[in-house]
Protein backbone atom coordinates (compact mmCIF):
# COMPACT_ATOMS: atom_id res chain seq x y z
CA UNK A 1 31.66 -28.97 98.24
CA UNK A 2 32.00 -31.57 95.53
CA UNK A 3 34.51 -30.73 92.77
CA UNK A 4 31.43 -30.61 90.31
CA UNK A 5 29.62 -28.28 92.46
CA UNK A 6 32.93 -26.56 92.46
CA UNK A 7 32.39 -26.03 89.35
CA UNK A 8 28.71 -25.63 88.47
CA UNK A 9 30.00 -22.49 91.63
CA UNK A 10 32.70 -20.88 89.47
CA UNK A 11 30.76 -21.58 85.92
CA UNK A 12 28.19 -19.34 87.27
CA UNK A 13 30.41 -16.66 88.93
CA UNK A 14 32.26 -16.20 85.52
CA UNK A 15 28.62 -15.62 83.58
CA UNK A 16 27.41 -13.19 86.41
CA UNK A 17 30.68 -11.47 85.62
CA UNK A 18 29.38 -11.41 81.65
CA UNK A 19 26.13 -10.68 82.68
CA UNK A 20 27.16 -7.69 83.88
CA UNK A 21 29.19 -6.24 81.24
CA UNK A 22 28.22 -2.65 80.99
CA UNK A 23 25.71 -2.63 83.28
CA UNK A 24 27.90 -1.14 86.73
CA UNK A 25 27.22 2.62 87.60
CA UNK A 26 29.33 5.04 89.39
CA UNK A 27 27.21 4.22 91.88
CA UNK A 28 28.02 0.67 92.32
CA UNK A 29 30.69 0.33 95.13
CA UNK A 30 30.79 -3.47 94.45
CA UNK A 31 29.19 -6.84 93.25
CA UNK A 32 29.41 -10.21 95.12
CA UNK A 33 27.61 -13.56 94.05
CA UNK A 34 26.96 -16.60 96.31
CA UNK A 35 25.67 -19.86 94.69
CA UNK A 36 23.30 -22.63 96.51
CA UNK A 37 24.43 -25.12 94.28
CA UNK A 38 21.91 -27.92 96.17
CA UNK A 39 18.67 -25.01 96.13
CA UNK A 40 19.64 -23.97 92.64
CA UNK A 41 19.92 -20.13 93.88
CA UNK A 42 21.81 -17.43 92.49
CA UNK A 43 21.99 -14.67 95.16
CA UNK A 44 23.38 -11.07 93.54
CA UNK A 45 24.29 -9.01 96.23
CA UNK A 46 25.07 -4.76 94.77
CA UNK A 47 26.67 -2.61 97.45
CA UNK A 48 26.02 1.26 95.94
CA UNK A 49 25.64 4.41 96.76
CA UNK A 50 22.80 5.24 96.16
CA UNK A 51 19.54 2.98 95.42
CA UNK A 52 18.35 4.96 92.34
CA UNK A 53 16.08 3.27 90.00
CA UNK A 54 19.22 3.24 87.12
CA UNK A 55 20.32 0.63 89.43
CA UNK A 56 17.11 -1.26 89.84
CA UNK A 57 16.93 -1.93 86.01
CA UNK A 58 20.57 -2.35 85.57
CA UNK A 59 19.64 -5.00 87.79
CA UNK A 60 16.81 -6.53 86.51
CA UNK A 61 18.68 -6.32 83.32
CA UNK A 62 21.67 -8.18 84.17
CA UNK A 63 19.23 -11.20 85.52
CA UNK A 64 17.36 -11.60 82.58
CA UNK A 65 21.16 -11.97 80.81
CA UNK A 66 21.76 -14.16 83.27
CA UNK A 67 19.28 -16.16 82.95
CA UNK A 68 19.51 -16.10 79.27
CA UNK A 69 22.70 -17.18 79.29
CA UNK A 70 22.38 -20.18 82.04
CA UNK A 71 18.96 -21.57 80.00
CA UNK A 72 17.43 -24.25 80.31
CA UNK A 73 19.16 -24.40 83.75
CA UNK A 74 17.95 -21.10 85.41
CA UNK A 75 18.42 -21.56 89.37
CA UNK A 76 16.54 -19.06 91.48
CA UNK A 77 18.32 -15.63 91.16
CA UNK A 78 17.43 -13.27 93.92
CA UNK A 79 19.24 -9.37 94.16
CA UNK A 80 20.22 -7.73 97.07
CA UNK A 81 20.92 -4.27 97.41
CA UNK A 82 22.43 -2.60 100.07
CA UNK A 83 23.65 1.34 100.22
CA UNK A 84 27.26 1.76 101.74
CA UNK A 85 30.64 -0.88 101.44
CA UNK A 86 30.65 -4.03 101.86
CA UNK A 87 31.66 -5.70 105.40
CA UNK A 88 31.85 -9.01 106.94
CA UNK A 89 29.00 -8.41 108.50
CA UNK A 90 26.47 -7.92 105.60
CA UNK A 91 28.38 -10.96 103.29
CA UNK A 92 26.93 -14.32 102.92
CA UNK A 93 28.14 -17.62 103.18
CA UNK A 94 30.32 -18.01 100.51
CA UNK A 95 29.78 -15.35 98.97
CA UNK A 96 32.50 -14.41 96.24
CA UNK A 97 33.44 -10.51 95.46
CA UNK A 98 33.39 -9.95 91.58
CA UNK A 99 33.48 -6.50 91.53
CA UNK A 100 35.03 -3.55 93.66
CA UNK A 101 35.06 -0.01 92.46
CA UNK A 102 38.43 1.81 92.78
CA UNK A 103 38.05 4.39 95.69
């Protein structure tokens, strides 16, 4: 990874972390974003626990900050949501943790 795509990687990890201000339930365990710099694609990744539909527009929400606050550049931003913690095995390439509720 370039040192600009180093960048353009933590520029957008810091506004996911804005874009999220107020928006994490109780029921979020934690938050992790990866960034395909080259494919211009955000991917959000929620571990919770519970899927409730709170979460599904806390969600939505926080993308449409996101995107708001990345225009006119607004990469491909996909969710993921998956009910339990967070392991090695359901983490993506790197894939940074932004968020981690205290147990």
């Amino acid at each position: 990874m370039t040192d600009p795509d180093l960048q353009r990687v933590n520029d957008i990890a810091l506004t996911v972390v804005q874009a999220l201000l107020g928006l994490i339930s109780s029921d979020v365990v934690a938050v992790a974003v990866a960034v395909e710099v080259e494919e211009e694609r955000v991917l959000l990744s929620f571990w919770v626990r519970r899927h409730t539909a709170e979460i599904d527009e806390d969600i939505a929400d926080a993308i449409s900050d996101l995107e708001a606050f990345l225009h006119p550049e607004i990469p491909l931003i996909e969710p993921r949501v998956v009910v339990g913690v967070p392991d090695a095995t359901h983490t993506q390439p790197h894939e940074r943790m932004i968020y981690w509720a205290k147990s």
